[in-house]
N, C-alpha and C. Protein backbone atom coordinates (compact mmCIF):
# COMPACT_ATOMS: atom_id res chain seq x y z
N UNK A 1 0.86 -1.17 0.00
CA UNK A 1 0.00 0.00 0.00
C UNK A 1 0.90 1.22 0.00
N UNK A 2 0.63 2.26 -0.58
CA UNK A 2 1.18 2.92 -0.91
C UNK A 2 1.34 4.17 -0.05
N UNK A 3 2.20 5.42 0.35
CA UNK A 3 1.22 6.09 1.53
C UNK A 3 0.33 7.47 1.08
N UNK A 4 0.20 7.44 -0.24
CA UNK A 4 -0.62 8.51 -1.21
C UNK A 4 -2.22 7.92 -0.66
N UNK A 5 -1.99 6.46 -0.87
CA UNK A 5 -3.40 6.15 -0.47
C UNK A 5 -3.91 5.82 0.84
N UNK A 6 -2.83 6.07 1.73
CA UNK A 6 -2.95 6.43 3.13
C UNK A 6 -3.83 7.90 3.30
N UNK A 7 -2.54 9.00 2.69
CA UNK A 7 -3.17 9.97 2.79
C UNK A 7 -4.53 10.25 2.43
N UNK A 8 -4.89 9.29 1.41
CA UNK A 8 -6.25 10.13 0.45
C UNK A 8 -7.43 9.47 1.76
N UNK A 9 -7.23 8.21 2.59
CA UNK A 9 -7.98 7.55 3.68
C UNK A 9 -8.73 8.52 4.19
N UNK A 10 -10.20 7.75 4.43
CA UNK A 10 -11.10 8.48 4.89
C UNK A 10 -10.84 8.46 6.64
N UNK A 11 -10.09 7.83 6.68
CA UNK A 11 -9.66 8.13 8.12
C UNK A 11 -8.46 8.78 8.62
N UNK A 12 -7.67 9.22 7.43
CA UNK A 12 -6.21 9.68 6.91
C UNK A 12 -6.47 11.21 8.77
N UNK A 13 -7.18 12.24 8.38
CA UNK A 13 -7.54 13.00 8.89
C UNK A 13 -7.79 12.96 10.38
N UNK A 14 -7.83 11.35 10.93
CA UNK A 14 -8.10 11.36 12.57
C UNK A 14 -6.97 10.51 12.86
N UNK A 15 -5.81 10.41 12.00
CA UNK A 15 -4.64 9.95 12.39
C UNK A 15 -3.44 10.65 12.57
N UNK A 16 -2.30 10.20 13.22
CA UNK A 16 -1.24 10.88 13.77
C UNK A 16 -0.20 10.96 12.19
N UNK A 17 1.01 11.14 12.34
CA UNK A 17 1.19 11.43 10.94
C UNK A 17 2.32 9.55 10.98
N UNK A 18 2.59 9.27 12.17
CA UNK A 18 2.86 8.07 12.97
C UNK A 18 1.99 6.70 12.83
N UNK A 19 0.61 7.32 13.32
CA UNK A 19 -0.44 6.15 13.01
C UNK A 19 -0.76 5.99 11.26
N UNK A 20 -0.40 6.71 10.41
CA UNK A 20 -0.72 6.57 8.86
C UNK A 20 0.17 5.74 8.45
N UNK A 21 1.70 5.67 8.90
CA UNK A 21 2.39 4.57 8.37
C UNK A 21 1.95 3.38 9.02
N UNK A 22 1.04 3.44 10.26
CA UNK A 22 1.37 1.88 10.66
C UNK A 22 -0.45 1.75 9.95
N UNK A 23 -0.87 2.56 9.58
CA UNK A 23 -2.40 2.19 8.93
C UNK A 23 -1.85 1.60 7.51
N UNK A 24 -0.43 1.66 7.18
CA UNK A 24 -0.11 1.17 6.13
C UNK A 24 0.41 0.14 6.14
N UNK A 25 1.15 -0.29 7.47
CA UNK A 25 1.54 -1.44 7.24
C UNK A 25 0.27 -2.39 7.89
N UNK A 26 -0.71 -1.98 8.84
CA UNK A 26 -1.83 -2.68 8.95
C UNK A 26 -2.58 -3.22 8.07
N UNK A 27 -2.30 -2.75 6.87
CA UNK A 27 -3.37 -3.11 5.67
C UNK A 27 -2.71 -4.55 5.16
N UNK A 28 -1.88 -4.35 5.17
CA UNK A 28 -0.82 -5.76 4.72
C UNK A 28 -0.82 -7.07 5.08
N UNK A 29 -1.64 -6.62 6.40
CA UNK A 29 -1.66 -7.98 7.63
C UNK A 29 -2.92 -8.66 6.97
N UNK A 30 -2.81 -10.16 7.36
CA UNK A 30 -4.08 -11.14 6.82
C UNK A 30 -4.43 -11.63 7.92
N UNK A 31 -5.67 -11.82 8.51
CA UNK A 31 -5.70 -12.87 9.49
C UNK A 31 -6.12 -11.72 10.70
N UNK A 32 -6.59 -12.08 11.63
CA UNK A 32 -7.13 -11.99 13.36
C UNK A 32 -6.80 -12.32 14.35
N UNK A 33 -5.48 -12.93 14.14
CA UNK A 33 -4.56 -13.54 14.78
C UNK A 33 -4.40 -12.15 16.20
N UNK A 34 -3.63 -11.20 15.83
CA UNK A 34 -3.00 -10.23 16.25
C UNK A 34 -4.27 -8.94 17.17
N UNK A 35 -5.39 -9.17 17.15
CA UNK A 35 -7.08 -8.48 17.19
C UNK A 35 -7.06 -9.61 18.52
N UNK A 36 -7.40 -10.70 17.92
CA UNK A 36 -7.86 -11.69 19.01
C UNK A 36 -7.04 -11.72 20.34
N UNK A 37 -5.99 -11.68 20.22
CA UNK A 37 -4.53 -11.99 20.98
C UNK A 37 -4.78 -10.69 22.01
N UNK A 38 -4.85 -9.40 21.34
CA UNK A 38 -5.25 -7.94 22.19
C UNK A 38 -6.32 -8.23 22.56
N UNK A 39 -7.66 -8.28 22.27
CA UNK A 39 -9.12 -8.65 22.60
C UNK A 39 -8.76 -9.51 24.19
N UNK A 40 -7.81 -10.43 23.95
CA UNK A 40 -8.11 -11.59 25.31
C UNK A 40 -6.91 -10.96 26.18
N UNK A 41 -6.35 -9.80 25.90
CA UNK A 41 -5.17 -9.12 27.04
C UNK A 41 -6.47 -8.03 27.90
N UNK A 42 -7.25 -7.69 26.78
CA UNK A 42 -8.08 -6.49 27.33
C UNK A 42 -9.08 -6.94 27.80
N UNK A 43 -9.91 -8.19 27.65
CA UNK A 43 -10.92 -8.66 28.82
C UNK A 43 -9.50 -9.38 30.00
N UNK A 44 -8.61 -9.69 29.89
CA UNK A 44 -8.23 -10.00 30.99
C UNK A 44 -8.09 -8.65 32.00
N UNK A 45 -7.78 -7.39 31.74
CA UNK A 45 -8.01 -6.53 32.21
C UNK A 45 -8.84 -5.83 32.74
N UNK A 46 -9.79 -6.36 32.17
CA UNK A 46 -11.61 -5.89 32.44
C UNK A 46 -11.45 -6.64 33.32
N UNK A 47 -11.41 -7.69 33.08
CA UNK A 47 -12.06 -8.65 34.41
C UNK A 47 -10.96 -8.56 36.11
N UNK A 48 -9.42 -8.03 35.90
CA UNK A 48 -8.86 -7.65 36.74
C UNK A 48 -9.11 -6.66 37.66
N UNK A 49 -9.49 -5.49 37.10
CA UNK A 49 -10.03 -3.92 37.21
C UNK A 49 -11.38 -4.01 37.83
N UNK A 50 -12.70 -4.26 37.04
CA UNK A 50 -13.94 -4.54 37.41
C UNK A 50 -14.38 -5.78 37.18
N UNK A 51 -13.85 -6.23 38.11
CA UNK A 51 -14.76 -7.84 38.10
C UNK A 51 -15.92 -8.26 38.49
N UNK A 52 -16.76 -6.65 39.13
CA UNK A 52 -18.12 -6.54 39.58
C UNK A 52 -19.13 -6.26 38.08
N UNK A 53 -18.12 -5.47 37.13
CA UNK A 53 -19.27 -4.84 35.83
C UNK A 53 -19.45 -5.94 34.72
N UNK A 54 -20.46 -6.50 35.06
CA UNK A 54 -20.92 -7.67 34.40
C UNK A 54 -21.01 -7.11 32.85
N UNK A 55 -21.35 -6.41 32.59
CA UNK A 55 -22.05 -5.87 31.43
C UNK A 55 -20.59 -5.31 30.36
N UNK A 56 -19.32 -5.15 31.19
CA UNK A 56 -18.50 -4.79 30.59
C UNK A 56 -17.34 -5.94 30.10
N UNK A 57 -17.64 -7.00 30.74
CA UNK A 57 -16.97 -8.49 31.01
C UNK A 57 -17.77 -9.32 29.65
N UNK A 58 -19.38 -8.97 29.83
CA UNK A 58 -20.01 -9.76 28.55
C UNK A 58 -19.99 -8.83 27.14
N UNK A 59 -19.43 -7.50 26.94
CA UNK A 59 -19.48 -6.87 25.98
C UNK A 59 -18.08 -7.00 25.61
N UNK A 60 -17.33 -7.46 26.27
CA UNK A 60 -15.92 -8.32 25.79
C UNK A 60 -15.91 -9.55 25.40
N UNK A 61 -16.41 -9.91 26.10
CA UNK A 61 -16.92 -11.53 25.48
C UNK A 61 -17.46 -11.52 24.66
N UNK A 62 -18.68 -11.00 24.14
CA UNK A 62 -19.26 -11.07 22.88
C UNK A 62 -18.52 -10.45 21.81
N UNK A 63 -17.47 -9.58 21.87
CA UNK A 63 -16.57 -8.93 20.31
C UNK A 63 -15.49 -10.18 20.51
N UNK A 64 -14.88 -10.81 21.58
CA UNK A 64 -13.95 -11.67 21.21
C UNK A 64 -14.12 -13.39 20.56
N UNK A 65 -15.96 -13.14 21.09
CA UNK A 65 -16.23 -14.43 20.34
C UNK A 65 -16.82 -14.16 19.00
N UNK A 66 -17.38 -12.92 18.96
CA UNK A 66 -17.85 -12.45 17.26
C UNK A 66 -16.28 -12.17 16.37
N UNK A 67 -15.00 -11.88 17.14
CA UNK A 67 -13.67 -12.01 16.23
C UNK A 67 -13.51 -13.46 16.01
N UNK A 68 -13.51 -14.04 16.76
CA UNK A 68 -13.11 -15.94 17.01
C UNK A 68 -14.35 -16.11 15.79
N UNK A 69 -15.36 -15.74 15.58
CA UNK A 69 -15.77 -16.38 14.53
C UNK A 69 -15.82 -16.13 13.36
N UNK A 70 -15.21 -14.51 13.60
CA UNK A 70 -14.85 -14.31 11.83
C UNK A 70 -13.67 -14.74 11.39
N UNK A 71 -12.65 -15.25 12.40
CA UNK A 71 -11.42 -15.41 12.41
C UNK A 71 -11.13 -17.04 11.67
N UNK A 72 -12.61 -17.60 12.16
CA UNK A 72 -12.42 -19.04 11.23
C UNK A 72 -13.54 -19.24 10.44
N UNK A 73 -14.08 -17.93 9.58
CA UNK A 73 -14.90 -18.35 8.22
C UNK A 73 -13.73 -18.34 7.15
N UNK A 74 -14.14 -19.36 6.33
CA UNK A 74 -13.93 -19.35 5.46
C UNK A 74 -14.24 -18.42 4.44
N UNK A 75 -13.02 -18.05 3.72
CA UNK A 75 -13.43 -17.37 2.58
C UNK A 75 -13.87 -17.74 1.03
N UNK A 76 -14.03 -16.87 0.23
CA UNK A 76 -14.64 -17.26 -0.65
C UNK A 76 -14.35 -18.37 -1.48
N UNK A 77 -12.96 -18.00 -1.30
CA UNK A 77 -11.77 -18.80 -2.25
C UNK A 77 -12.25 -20.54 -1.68
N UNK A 78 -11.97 -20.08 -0.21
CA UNK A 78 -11.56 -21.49 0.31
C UNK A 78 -13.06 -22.38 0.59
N UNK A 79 -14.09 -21.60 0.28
CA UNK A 79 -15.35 -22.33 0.49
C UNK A 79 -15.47 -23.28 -1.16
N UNK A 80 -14.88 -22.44 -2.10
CA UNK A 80 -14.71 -22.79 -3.23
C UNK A 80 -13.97 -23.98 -3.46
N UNK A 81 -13.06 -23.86 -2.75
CA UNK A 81 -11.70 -25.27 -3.10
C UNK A 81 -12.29 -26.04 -2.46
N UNK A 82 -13.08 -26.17 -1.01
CA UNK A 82 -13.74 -27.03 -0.16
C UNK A 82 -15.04 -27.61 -0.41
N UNK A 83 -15.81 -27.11 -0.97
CA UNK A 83 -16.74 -27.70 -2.32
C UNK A 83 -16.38 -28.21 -3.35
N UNK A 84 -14.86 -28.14 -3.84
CA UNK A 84 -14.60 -28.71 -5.12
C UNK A 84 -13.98 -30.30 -5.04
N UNK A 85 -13.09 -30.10 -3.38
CA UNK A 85 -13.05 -31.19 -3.06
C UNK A 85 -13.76 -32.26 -2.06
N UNK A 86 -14.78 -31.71 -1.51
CA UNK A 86 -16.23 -32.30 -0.83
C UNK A 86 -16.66 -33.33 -2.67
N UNK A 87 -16.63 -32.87 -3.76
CA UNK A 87 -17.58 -33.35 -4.35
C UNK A 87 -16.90 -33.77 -5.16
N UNK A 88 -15.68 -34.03 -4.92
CA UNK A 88 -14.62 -34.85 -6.20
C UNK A 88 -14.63 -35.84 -5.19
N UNK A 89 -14.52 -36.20 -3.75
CA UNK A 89 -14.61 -36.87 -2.74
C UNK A 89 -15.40 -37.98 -2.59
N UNK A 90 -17.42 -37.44 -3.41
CA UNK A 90 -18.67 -37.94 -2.78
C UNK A 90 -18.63 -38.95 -4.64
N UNK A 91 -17.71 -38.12 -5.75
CA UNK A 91 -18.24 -38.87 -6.56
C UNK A 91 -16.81 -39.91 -6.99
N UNK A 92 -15.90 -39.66 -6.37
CA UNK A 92 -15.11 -41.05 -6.20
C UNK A 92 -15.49 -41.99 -4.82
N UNK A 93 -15.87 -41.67 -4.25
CA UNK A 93 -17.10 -42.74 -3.08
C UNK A 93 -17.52 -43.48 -3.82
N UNK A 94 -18.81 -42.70 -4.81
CA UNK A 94 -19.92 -42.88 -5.29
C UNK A 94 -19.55 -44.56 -6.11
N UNK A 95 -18.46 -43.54 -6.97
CA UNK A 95 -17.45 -44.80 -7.67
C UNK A 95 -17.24 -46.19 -7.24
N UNK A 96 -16.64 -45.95 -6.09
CA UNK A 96 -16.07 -47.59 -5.30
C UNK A 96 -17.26 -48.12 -5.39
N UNK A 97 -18.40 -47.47 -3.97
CA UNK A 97 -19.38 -48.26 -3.97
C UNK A 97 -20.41 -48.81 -5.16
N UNK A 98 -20.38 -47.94 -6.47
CA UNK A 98 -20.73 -48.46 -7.26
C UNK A 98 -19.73 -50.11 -7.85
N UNK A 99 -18.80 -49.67 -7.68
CA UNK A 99 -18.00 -51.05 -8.29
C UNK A 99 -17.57 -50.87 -9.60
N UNK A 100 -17.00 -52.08 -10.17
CA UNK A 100 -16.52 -51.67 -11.57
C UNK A 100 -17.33 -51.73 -12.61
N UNK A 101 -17.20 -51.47 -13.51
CA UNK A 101 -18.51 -51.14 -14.71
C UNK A 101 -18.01 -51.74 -15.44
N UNK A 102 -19.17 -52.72 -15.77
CA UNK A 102 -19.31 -54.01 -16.66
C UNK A 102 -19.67 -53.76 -17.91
């Protein structure tokens, strides 16, 4: 990414001139790996701090399990390759149990 198209960012304007390079190298990153990992440092903190505010303990819980589940959908690609081989799978099955063709 380039940092022209940092600058042109619609968020270019509520960033430091610091946070635009790392909005650039953020773009680069694949994966939830690095979200999730912070998510479960910062409810551990919630729950250190206020371990009475229920409401702030389950509004952590619910973004770290709504990341945890975007974190293992599949994408388009791979729903694609996983249907291609689900059904190259069901019709060499299909095959055996049919037997050999007479």
């Amino acid at each position: 990414m380039n940092q022209r198209h940092v600058e042109e960012s619609f968020y270019a304007s509520a960033l430091t001139e610091a946070e635009r390079g790392d909005l650039a190298t953020a773009r680069g990153l694949a994966g939830l790996e690095d979200e999730v990992a912070l998510l479960r440092l910062r409810l551990r903190e919630a729950l250190a701090r206020h371990p009475e505010d229920i409401r702030l303990v389950e509004s952590a819980v619910k973004v770290l399990v709504q990341s945890l589940l975007a974190q293992h959908r599949l994408s388009p690609g791979q729903a694609d390759n996983l249907c291609e081989a689900v059904t190259k799978f069901i019709e060499e099955f299909a095959a055996v149990m049919r037997g050999p063709e007479v």
